[in-house]
N, C-alpha and C. Protein backbone atom coordinates (compact mmCIF):
# COMPACT_ATOMS: atom_id res chain seq x y z
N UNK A 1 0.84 -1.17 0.00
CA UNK A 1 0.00 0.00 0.00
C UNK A 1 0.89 1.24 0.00
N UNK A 2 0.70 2.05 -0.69
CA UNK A 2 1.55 3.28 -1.27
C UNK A 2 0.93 4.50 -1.35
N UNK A 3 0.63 5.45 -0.31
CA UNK A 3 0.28 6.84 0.41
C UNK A 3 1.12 7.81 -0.48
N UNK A 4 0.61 8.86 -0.24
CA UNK A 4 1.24 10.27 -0.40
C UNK A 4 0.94 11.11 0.21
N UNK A 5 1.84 12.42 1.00
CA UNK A 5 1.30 13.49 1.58
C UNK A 5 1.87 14.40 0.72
N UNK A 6 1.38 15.38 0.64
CA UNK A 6 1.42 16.73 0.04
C UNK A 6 1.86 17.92 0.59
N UNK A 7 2.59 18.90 1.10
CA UNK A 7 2.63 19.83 1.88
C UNK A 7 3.21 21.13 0.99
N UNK A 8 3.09 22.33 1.28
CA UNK A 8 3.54 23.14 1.04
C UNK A 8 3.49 24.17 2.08
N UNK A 9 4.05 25.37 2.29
CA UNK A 9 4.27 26.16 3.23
C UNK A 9 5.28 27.27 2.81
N UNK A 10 4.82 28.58 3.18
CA UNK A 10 5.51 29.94 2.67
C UNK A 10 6.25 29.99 4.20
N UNK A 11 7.63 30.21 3.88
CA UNK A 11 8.75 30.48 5.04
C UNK A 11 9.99 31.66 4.52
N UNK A 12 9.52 33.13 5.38
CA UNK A 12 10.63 33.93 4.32
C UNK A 12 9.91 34.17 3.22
N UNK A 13 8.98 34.52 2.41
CA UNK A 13 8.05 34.58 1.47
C UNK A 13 8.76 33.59 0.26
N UNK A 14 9.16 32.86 0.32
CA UNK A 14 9.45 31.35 -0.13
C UNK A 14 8.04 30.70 0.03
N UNK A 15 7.92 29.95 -1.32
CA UNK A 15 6.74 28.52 -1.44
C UNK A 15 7.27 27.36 -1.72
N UNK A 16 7.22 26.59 -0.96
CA UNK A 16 7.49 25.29 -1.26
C UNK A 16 6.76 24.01 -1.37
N UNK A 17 6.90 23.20 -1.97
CA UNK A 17 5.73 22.30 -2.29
C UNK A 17 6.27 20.60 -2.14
N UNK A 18 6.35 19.73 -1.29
CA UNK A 18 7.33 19.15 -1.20
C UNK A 18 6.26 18.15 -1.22
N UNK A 19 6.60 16.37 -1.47
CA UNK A 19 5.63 15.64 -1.91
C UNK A 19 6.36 14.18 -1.55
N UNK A 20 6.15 13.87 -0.19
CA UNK A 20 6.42 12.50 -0.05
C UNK A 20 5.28 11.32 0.17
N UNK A 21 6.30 10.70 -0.99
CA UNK A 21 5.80 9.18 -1.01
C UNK A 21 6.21 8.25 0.09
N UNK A 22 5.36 7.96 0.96
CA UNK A 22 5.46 6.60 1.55
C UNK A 22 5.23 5.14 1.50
N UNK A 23 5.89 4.50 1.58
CA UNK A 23 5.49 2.94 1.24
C UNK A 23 4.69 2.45 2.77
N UNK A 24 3.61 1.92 2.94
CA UNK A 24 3.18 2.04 4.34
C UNK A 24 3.84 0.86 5.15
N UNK A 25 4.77 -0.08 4.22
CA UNK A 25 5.23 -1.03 5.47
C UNK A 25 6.63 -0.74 6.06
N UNK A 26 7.00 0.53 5.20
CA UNK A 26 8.55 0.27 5.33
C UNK A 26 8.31 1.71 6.81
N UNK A 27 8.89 1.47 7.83
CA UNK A 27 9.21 2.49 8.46
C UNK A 27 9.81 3.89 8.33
N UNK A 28 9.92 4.89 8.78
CA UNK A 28 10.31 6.28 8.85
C UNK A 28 11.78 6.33 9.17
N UNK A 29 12.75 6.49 9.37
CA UNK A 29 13.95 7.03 9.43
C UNK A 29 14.04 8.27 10.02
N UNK A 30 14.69 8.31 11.37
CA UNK A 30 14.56 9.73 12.23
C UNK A 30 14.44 10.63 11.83
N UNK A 31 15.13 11.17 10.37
CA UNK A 31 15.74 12.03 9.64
C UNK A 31 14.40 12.30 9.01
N UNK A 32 13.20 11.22 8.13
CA UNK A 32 12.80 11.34 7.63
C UNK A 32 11.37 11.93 8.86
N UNK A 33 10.82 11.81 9.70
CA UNK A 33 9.91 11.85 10.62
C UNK A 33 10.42 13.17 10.65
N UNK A 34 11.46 13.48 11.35
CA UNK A 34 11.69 15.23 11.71
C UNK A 34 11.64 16.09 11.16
N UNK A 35 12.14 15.69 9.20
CA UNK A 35 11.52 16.71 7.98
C UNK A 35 9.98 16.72 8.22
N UNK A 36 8.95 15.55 8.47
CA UNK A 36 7.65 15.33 7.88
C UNK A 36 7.04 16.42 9.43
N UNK A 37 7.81 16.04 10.19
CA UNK A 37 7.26 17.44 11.52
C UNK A 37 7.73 18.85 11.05
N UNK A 38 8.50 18.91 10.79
CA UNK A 38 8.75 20.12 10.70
C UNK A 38 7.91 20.79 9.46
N UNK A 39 8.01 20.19 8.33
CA UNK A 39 7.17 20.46 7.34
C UNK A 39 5.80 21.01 7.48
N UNK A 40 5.23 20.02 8.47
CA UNK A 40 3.83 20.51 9.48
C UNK A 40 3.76 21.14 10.07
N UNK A 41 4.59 21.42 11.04
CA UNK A 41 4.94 22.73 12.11
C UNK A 41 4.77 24.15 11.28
N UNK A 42 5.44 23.90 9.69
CA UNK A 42 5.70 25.27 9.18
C UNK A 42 4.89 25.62 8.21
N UNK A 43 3.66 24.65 8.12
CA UNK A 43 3.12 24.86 6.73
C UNK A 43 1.95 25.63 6.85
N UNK A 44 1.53 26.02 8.53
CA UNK A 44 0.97 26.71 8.31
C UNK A 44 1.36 28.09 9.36
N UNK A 45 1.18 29.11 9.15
CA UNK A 45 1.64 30.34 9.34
C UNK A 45 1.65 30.71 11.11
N UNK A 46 -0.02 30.18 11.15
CA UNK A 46 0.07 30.40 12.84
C UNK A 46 0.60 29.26 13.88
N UNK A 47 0.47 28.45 13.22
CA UNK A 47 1.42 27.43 14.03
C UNK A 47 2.89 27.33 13.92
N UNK A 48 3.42 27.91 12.87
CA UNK A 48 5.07 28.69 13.00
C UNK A 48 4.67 29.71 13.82
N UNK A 49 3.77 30.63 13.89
CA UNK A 49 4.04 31.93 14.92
C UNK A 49 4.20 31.16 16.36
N UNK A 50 3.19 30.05 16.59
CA UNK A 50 3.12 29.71 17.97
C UNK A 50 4.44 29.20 18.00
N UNK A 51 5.21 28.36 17.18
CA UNK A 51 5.94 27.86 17.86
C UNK A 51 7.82 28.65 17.98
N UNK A 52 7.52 29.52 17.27
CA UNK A 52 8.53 30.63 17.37
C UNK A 52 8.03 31.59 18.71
N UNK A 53 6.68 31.77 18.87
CA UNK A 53 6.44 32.31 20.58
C UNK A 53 6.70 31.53 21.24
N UNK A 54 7.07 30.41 21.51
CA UNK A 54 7.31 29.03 22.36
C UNK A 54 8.72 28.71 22.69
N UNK A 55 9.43 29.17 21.61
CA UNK A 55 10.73 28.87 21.46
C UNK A 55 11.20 30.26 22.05
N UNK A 56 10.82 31.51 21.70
CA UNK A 56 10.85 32.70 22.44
C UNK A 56 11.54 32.74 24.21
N UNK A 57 9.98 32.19 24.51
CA UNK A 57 9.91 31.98 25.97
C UNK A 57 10.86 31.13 26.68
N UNK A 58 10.87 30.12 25.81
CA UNK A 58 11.77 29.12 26.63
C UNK A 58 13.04 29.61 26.63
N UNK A 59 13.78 30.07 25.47
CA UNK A 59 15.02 31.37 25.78
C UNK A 59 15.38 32.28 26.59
N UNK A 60 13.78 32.83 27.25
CA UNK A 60 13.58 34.04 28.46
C UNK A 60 14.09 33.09 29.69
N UNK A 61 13.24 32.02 29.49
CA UNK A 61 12.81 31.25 30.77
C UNK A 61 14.88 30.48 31.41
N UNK A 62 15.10 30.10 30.00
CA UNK A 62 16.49 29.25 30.22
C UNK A 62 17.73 30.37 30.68
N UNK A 63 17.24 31.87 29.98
CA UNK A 63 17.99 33.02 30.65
C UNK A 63 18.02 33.41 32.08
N UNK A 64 16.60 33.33 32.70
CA UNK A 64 16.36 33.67 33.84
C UNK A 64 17.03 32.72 34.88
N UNK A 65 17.03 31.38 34.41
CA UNK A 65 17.62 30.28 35.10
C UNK A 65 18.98 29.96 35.15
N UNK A 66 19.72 30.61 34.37
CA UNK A 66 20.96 30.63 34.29
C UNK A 66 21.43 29.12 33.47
N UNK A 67 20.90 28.65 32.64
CA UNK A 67 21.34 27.81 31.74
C UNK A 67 22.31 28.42 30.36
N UNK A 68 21.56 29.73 29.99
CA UNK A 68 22.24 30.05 29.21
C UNK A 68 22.74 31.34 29.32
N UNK A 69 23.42 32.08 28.48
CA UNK A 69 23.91 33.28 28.97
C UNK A 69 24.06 34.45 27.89
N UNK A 70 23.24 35.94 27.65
CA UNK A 70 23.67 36.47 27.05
C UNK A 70 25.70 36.81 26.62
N UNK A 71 25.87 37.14 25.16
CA UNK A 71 27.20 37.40 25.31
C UNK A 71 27.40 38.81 25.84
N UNK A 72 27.12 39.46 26.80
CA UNK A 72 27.51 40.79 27.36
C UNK A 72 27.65 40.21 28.29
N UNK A 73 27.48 38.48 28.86
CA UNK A 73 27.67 38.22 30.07
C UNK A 73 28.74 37.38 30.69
N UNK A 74 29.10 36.94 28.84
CA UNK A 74 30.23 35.98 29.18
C UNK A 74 31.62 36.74 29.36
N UNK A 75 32.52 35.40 29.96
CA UNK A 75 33.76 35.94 30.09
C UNK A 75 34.32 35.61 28.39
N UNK A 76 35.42 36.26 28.72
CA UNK A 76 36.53 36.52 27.48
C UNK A 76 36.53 35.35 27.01
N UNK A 77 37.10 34.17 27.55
CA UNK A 77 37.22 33.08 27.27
C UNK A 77 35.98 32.25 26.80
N UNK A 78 34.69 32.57 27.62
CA UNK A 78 33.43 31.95 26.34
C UNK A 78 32.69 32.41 25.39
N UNK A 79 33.51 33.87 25.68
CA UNK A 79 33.12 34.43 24.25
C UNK A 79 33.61 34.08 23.39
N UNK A 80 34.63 33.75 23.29
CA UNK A 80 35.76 33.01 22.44
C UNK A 80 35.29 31.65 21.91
N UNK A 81 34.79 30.94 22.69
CA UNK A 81 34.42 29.75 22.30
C UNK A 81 33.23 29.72 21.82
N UNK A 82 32.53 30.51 22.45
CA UNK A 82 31.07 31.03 21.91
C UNK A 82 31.09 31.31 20.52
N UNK A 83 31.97 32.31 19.87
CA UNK A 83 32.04 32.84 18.83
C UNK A 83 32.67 31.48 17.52
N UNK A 84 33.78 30.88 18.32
CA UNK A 84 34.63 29.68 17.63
C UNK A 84 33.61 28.79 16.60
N UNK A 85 32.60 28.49 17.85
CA UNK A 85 31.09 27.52 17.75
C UNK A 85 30.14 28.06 16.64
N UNK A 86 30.07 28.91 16.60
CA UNK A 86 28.97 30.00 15.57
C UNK A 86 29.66 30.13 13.93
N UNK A 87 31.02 30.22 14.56
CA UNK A 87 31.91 30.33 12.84
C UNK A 87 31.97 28.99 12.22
N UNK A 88 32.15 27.76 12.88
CA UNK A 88 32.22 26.42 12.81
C UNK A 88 31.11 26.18 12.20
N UNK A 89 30.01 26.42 12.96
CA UNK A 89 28.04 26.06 12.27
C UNK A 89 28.40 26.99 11.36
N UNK A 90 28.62 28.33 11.18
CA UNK A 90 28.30 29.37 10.00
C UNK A 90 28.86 28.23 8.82
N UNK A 91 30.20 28.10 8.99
CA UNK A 91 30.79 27.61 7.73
C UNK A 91 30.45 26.32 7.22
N UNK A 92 29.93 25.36 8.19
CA UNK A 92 29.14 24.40 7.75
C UNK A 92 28.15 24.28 6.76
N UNK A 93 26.92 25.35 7.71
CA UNK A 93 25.84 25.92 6.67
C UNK A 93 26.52 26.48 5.28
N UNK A 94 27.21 27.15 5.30
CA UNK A 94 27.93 27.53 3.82
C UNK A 94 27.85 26.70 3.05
N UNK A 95 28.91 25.68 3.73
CA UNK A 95 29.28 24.88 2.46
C UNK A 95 27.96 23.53 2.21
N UNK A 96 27.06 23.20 3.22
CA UNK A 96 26.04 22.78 2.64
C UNK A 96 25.30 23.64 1.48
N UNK A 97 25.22 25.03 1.82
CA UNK A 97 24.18 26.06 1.12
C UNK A 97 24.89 25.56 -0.51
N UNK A 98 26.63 25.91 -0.43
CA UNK A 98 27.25 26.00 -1.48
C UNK A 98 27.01 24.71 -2.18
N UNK A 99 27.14 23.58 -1.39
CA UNK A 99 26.61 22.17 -2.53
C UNK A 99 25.66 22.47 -3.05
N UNK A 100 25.07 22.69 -2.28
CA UNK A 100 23.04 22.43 -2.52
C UNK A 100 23.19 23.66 -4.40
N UNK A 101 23.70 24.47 -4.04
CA UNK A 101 23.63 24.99 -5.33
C UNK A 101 24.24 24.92 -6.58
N UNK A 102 25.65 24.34 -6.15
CA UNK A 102 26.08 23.47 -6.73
C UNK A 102 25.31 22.24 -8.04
N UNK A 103 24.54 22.10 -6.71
CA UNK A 103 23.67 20.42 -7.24
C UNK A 103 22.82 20.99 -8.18
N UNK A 104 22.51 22.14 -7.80
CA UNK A 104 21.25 22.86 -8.66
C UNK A 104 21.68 23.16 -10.15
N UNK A 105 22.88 23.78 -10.27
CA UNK A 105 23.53 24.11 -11.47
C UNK A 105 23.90 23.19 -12.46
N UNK A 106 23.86 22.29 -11.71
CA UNK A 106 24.61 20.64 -12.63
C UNK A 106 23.58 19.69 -13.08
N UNK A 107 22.15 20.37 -12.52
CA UNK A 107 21.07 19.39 -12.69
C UNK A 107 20.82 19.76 -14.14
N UNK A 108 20.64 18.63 -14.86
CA UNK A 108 20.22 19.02 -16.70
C UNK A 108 18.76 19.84 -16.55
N UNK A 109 18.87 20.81 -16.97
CA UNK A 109 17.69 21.35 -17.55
C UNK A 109 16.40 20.59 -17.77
N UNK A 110 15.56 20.84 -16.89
CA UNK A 110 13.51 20.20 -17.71
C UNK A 110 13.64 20.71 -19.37
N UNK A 111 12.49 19.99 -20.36
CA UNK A 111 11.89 20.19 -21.37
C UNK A 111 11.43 21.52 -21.58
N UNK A 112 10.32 21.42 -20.55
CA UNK A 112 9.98 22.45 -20.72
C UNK A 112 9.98 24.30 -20.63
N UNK A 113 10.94 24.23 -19.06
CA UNK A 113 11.21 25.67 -18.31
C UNK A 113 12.99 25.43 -18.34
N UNK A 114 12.95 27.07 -18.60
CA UNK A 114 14.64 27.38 -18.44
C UNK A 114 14.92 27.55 -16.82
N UNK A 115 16.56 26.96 -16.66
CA UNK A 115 16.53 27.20 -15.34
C UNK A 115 17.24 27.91 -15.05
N UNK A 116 17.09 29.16 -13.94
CA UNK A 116 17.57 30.45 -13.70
C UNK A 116 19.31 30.07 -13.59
N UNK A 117 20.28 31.03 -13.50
CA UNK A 117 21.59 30.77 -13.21
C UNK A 117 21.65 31.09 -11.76
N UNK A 118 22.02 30.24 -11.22
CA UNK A 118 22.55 30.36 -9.64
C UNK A 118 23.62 31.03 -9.28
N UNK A 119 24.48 32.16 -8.69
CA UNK A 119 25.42 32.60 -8.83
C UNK A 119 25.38 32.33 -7.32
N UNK A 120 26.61 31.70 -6.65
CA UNK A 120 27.15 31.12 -5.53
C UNK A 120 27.68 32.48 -4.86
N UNK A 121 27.15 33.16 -3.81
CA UNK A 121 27.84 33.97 -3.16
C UNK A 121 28.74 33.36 -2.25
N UNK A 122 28.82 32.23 -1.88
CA UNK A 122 29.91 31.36 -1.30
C UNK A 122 30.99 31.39 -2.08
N UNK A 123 32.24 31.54 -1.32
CA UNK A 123 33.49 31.66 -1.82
C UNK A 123 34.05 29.95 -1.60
N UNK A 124 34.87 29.34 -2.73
CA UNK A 124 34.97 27.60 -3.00
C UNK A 124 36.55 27.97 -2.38
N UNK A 125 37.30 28.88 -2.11
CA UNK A 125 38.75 28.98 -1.62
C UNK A 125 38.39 28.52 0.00
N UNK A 126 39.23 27.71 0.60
CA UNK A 126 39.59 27.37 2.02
C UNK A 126 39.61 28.44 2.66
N UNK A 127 38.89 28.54 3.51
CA UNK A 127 38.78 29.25 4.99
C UNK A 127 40.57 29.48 5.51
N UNK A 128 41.46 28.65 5.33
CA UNK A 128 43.05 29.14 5.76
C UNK A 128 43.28 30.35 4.46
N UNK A 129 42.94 30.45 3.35
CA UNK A 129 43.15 31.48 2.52
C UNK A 129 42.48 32.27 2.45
N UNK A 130 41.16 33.25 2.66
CA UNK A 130 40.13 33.81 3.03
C UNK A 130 40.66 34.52 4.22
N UNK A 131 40.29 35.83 4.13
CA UNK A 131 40.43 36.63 5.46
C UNK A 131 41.39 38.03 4.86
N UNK A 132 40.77 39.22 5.22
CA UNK A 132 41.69 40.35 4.37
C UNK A 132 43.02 39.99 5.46
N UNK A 133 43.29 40.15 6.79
CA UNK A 133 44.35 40.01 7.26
C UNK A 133 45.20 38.93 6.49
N UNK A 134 45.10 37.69 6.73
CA UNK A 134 45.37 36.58 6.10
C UNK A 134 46.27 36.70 4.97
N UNK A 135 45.05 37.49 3.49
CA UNK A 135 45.75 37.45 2.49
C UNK A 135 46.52 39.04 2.45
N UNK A 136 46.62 39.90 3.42
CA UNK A 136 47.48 41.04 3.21
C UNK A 136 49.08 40.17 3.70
N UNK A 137 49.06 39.20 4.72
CA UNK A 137 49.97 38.64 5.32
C UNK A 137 50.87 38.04 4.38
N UNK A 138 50.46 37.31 3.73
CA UNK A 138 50.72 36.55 2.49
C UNK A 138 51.50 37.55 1.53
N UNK A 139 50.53 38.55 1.17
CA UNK A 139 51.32 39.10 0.43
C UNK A 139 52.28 40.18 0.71
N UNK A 140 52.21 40.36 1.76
CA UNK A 140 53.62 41.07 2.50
C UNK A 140 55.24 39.92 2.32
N UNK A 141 54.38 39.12 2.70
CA UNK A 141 55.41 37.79 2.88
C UNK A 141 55.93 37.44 1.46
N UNK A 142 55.18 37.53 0.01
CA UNK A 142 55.37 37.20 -0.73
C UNK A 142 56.40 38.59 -1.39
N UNK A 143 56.20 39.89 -1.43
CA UNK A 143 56.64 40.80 -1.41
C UNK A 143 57.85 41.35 -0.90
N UNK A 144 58.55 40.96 0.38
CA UNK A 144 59.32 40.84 1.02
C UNK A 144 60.35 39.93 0.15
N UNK A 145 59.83 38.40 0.04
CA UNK A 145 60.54 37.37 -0.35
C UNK A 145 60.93 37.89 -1.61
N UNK A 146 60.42 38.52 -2.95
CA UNK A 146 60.92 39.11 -4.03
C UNK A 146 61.82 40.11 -4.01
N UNK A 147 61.75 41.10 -2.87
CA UNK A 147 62.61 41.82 -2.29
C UNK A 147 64.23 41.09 -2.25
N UNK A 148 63.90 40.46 -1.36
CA UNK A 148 65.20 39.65 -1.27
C UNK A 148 65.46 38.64 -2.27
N UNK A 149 64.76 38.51 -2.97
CA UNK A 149 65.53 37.87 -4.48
C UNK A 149 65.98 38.92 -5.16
N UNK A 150 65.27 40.29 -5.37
CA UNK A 150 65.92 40.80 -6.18
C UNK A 150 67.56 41.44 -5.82
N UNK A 151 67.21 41.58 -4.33
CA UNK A 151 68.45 42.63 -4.14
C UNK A 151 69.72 41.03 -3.98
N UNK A 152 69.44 40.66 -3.76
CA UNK A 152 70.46 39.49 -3.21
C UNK A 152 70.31 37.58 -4.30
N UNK A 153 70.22 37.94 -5.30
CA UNK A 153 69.86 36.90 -6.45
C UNK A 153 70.27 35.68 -5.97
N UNK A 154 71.34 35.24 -5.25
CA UNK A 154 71.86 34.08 -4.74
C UNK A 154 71.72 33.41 -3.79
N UNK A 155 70.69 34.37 -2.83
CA UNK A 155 70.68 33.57 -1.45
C UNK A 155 69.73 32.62 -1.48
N UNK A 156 68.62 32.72 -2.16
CA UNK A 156 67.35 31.33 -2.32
C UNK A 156 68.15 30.31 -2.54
N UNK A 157 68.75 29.95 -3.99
CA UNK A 157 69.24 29.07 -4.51
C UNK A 157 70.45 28.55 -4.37
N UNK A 158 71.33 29.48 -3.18
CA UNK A 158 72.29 28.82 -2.28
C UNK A 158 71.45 27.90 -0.78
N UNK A 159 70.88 28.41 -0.51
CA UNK A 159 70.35 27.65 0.35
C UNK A 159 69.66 26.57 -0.10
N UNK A 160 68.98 26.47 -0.54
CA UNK A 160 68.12 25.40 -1.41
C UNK A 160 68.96 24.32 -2.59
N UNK A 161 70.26 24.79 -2.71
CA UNK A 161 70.64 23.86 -3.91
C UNK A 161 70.04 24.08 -5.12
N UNK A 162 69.27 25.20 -5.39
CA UNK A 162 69.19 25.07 -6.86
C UNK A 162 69.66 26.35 -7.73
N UNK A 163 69.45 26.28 -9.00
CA UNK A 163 70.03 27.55 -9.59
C UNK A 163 68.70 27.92 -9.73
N UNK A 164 68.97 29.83 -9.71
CA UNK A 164 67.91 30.39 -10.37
C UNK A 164 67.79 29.97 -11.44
N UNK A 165 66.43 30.11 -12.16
CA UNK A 165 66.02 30.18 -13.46
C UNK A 165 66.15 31.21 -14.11
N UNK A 166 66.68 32.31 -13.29
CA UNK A 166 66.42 33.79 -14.34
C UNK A 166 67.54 34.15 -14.34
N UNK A 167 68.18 35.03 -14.97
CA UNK A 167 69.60 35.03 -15.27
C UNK A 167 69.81 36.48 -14.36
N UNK A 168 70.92 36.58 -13.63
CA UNK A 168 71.10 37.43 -12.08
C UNK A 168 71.72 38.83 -12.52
């Protein structure tokens, strides 16, 4: 026996229309149950309001109790880690966001509708190369190092064992 549910739901003035098939003997998969809640939770408008007022409160409530802690309250050190934690998830989400569009761009074209161009505001360079400090560092360093090739042509390739390639 072979079901279908239907859902759609505006989130962010986004529509989405999402359409799972279930087989009724085969069980749910955690993963798959927590999309099919959430899907419900959000599909309709006032029951996202309630449960964003819900989630609200319990933030007030976990503040008041000292579970959690505004950052004007932490010390240096969990702000630090606080912040570490947030860049870690940020860049995660990125680079999921960045597949996901990825996937989108590579998908062949329908028959019938053209499909828009995706332009990736995600940057595909490593997080160690990224950063204006970073790459001013680099190129100080790289700048410097030409420095001292030019004024001094022999010292790289005495140290290193090799000859320049460029004639001194």
């Amino acid at each position: 026996m072979i079901f279908s549910l239907a859902l759609s739901w505006h989130h962010l003035n986004l529509k989405y229309n999402v359409l799972f098939i279930c087989v009724a003997n085969m069980p749910l998969s955690n993963k798959e149950r927590q999309r099919m809640y959430r899907l419900r939770r959000d599909s309709s408008p006032s029951r996202r309001a309630a449960y964003l007022q819900n989630k609200k409160a319990k933030y007030k409530d976990d503040l008041r109790k000292g579970k959690r802690k505004k950052v004007a309250d932490m010390t240096n050190r969990e702000m630090r880690a606080q912040r570490k934690e947030w860049r870690h998830r940020q860049q995660k989400c990125r680079r999921t966001r960045s597949c996901e569009s990825v996937a989108i761009r590579s998908s062949p074209p329908k028959d019938d509708e053209s499909v828009p161009i995706v332009s990736s505001t995600v940057s595909t360079t490593p997080s160690s190369v990224r950063g204006r400090k970073r790459v001013q560092r680099n190129r100080s360093a790289l700048y410097r190092e030409n420095m001292i090739l030019w004024i001094y042509p022999g010292v790289i390739s005495n140290l290193s064992g090799i000859r320049p390639s460029y004639p001194a």
